[in-house]
N, C-alpha and C. Protein backbone atom coordinates (compact mmCIF):
# COMPACT_ATOMS: atom_id res chain seq x y z
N UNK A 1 -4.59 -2.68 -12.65
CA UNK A 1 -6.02 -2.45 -12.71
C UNK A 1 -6.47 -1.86 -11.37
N UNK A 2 -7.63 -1.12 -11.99
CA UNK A 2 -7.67 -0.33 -10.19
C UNK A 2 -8.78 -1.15 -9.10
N UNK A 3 -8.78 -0.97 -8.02
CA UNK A 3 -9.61 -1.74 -6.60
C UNK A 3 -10.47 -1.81 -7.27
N UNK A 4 -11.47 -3.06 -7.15
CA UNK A 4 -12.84 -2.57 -7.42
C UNK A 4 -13.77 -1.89 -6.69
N UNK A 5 -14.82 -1.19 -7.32
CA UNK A 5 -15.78 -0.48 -6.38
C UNK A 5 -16.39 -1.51 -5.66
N UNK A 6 -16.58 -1.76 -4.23
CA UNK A 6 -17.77 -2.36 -3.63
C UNK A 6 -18.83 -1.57 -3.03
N UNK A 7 -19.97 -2.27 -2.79
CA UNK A 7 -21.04 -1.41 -2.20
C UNK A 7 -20.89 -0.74 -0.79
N UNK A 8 -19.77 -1.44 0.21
CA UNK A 8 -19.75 -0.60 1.14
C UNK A 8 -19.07 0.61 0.51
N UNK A 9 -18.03 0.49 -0.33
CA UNK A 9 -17.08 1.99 -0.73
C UNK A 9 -18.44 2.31 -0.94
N UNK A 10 -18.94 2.65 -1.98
CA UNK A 10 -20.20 3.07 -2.51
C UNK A 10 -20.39 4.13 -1.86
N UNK A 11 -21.50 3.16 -0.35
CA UNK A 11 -22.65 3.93 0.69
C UNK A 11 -21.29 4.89 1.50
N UNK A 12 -20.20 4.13 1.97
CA UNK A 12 -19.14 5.21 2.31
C UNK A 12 -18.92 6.58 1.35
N UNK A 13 -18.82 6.50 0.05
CA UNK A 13 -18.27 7.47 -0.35
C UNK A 13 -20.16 8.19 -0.30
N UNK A 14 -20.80 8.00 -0.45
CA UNK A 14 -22.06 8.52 -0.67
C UNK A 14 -22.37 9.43 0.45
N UNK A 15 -22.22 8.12 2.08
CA UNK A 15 -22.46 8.90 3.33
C UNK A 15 -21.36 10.37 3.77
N UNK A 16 -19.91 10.38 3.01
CA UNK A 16 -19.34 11.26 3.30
C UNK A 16 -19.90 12.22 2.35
N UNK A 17 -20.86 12.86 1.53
CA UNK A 17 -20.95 14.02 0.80
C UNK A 17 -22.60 14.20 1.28
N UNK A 18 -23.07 13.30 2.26
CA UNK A 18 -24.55 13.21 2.59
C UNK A 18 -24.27 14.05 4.16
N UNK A 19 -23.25 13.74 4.57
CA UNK A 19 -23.09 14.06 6.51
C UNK A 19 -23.69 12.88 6.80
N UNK A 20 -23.75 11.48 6.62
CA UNK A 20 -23.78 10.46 7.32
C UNK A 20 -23.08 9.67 7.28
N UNK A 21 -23.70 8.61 8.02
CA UNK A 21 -22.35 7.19 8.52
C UNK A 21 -23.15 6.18 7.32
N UNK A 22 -22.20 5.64 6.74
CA UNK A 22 -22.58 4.53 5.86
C UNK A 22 -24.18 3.75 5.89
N UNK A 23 -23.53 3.29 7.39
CA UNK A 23 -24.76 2.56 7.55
C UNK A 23 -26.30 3.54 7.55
N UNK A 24 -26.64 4.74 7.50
CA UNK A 24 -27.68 5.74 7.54
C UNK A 24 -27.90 5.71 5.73
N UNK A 25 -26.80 5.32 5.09
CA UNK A 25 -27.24 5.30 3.52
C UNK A 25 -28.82 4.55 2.91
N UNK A 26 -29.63 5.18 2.65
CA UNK A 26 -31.23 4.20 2.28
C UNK A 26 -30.47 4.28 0.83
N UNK A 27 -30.06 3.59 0.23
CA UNK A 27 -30.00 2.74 -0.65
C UNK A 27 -31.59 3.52 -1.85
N UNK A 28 -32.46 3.37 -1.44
CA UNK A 28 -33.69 3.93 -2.01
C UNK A 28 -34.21 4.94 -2.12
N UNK A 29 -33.36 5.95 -1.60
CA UNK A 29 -33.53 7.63 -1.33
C UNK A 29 -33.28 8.16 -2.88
N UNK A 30 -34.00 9.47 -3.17
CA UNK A 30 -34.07 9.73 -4.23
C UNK A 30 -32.74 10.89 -4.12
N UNK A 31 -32.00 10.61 -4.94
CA UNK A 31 -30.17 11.25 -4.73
C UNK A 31 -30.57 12.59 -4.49
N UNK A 32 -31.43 13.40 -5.22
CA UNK A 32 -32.01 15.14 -5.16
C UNK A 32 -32.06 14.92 -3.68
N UNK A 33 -33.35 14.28 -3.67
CA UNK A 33 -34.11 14.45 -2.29
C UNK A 33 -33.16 14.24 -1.09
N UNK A 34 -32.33 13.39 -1.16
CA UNK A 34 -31.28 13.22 -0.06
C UNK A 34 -30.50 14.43 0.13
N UNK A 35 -30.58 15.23 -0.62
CA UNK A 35 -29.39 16.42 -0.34
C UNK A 35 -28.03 16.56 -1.17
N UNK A 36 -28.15 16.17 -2.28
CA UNK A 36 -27.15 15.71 -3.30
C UNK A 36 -26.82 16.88 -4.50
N UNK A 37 -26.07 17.96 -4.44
CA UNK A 37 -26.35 18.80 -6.23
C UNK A 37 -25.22 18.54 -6.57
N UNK A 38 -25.27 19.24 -7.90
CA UNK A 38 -24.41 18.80 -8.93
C UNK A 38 -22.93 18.94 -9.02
N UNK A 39 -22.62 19.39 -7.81
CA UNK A 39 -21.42 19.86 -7.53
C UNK A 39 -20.47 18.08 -6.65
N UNK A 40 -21.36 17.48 -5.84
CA UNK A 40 -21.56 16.31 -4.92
C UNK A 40 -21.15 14.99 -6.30
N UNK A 41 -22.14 15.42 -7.19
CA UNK A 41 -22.70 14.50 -7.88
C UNK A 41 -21.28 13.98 -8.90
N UNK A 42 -20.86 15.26 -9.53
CA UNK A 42 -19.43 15.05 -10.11
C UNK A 42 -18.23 14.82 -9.19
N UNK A 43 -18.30 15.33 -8.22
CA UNK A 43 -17.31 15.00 -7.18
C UNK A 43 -17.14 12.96 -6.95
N UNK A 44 -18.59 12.47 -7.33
CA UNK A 44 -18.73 10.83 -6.69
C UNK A 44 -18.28 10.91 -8.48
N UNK A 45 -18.56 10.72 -9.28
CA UNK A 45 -18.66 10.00 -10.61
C UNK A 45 -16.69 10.11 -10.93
N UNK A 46 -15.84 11.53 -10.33
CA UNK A 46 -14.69 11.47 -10.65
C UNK A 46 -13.85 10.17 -9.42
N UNK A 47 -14.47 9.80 -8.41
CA UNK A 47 -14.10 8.94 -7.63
C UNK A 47 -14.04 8.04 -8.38
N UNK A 48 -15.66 7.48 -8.85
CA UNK A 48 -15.76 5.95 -9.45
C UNK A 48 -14.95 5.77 -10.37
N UNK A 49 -14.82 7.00 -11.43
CA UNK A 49 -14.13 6.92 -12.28
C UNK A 49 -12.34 6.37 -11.80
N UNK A 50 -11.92 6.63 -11.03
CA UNK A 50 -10.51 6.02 -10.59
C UNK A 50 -10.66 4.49 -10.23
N UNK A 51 -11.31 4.30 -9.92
CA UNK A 51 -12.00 2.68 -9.69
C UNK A 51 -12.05 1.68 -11.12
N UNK A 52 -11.91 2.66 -12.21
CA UNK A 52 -11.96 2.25 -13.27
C UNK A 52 -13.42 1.80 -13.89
N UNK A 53 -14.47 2.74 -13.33
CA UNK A 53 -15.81 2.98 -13.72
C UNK A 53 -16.10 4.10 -15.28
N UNK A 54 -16.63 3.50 -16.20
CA UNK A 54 -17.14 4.35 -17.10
C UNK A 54 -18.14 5.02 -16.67
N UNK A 55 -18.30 6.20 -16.05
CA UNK A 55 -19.51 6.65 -15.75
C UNK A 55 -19.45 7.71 -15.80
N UNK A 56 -20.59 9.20 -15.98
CA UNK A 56 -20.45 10.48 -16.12
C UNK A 56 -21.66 11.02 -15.54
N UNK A 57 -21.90 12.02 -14.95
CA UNK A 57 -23.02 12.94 -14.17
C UNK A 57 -24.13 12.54 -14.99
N UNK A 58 -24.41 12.64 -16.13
CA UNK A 58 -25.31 12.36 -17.26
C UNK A 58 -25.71 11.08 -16.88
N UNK A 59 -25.15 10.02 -16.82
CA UNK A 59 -25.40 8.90 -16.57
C UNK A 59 -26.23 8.60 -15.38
N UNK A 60 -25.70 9.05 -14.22
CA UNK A 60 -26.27 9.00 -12.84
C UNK A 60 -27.90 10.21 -12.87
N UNK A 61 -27.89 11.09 -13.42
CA UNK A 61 -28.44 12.25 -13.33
C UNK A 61 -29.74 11.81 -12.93
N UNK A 62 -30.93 11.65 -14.15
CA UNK A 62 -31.54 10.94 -14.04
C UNK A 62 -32.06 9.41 -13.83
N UNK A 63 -31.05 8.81 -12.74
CA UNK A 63 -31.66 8.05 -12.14
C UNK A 63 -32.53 8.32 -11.04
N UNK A 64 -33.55 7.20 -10.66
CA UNK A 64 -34.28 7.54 -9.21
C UNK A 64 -34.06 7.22 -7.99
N UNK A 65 -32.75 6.72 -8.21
CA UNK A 65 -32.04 6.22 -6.59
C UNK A 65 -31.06 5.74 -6.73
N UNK A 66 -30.44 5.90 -4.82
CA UNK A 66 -28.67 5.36 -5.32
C UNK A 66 -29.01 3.66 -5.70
N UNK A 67 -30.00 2.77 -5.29
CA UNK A 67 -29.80 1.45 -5.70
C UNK A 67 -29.61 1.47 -7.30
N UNK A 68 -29.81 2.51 -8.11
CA UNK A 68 -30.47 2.29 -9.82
C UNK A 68 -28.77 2.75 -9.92
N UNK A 69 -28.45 4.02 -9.22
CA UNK A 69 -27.02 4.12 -9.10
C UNK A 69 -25.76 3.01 -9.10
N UNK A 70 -25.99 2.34 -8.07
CA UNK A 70 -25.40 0.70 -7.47
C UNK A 70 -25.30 -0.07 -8.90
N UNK A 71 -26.35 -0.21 -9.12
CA UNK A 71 -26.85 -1.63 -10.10
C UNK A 71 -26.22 -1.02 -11.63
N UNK A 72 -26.02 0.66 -12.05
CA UNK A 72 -25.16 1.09 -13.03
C UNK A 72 -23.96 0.58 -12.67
N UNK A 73 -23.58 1.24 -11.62
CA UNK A 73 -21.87 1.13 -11.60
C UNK A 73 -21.67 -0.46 -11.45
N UNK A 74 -22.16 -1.21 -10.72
CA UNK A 74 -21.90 -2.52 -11.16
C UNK A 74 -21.69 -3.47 -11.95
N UNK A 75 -22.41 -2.66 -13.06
CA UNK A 75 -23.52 -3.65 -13.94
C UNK A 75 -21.66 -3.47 -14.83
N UNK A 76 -21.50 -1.61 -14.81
CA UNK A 76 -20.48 -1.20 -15.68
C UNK A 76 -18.95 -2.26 -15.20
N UNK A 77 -19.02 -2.15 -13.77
CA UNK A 77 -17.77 -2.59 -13.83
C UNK A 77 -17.48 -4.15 -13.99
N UNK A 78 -17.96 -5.07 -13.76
CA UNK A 78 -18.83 -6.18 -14.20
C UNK A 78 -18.32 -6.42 -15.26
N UNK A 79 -19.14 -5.59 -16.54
CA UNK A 79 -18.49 -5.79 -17.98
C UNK A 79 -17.52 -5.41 -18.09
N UNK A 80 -16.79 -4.57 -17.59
CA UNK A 80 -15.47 -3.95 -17.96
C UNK A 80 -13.97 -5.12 -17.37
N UNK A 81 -14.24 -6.03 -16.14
CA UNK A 81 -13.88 -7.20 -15.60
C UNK A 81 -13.98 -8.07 -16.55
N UNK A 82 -14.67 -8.51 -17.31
CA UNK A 82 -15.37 -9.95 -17.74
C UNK A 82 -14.23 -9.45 -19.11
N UNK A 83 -14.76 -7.72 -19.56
CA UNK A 83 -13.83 -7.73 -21.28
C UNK A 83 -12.23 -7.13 -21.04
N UNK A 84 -11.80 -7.40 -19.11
CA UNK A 84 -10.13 -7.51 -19.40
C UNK A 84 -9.88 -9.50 -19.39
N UNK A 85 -11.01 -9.90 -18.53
CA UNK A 85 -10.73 -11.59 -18.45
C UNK A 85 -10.62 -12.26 -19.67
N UNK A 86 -11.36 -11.87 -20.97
CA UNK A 86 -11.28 -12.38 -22.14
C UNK A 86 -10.21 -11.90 -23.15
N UNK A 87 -9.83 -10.66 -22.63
CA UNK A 87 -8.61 -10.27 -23.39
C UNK A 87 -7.27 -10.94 -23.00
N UNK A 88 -7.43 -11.03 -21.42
CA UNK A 88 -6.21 -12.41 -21.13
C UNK A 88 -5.91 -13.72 -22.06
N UNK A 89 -7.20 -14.46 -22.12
CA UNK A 89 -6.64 -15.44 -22.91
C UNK A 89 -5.97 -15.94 -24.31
């Protein structure tokens, strides 16, 4: 099974396609407005995706920030954890 995503990977992988240091990530910045196109945007979703994230440009697109971002990929990998834990038993 692959690493899980955490939020520092996250703001790391975010701050490297932004030109900043992690910690400069606002969490609340609107992904456009930060400096983000669609080229950036598939570049992060084929990352998560190795993480073993269901997620696609579409998905992220219209959100209004990386937190709404965060709280997807979480929410996704979360369930995707919980339905390999129940397939164990």
């Amino acid at each position: 099974m692959p690493e899980p995503l955490t939020l520092q990977q996250f703001r790391a992988d975010l701050a490297e396609l932004l030109y900043q240091e992690p910690e400069e990530v606002d969490l609340d910045d609107n992904p456009v407005g930060a400096g983000l196109d669609s080229l950036r945007l598939v570049t992060l979703t084929e990352r998560w995706q190795e993480h073993g994230i269901d997620v696609s440009f579409i998905d992220l697109a219209d959100l209004p920030s990386f937190q709404h971002w965060w709280q997807l990929l979480d929410g996704r990998q979360r369930a995707r954890q919980e339905a390999g834990h129940h397939g164990d038993t």
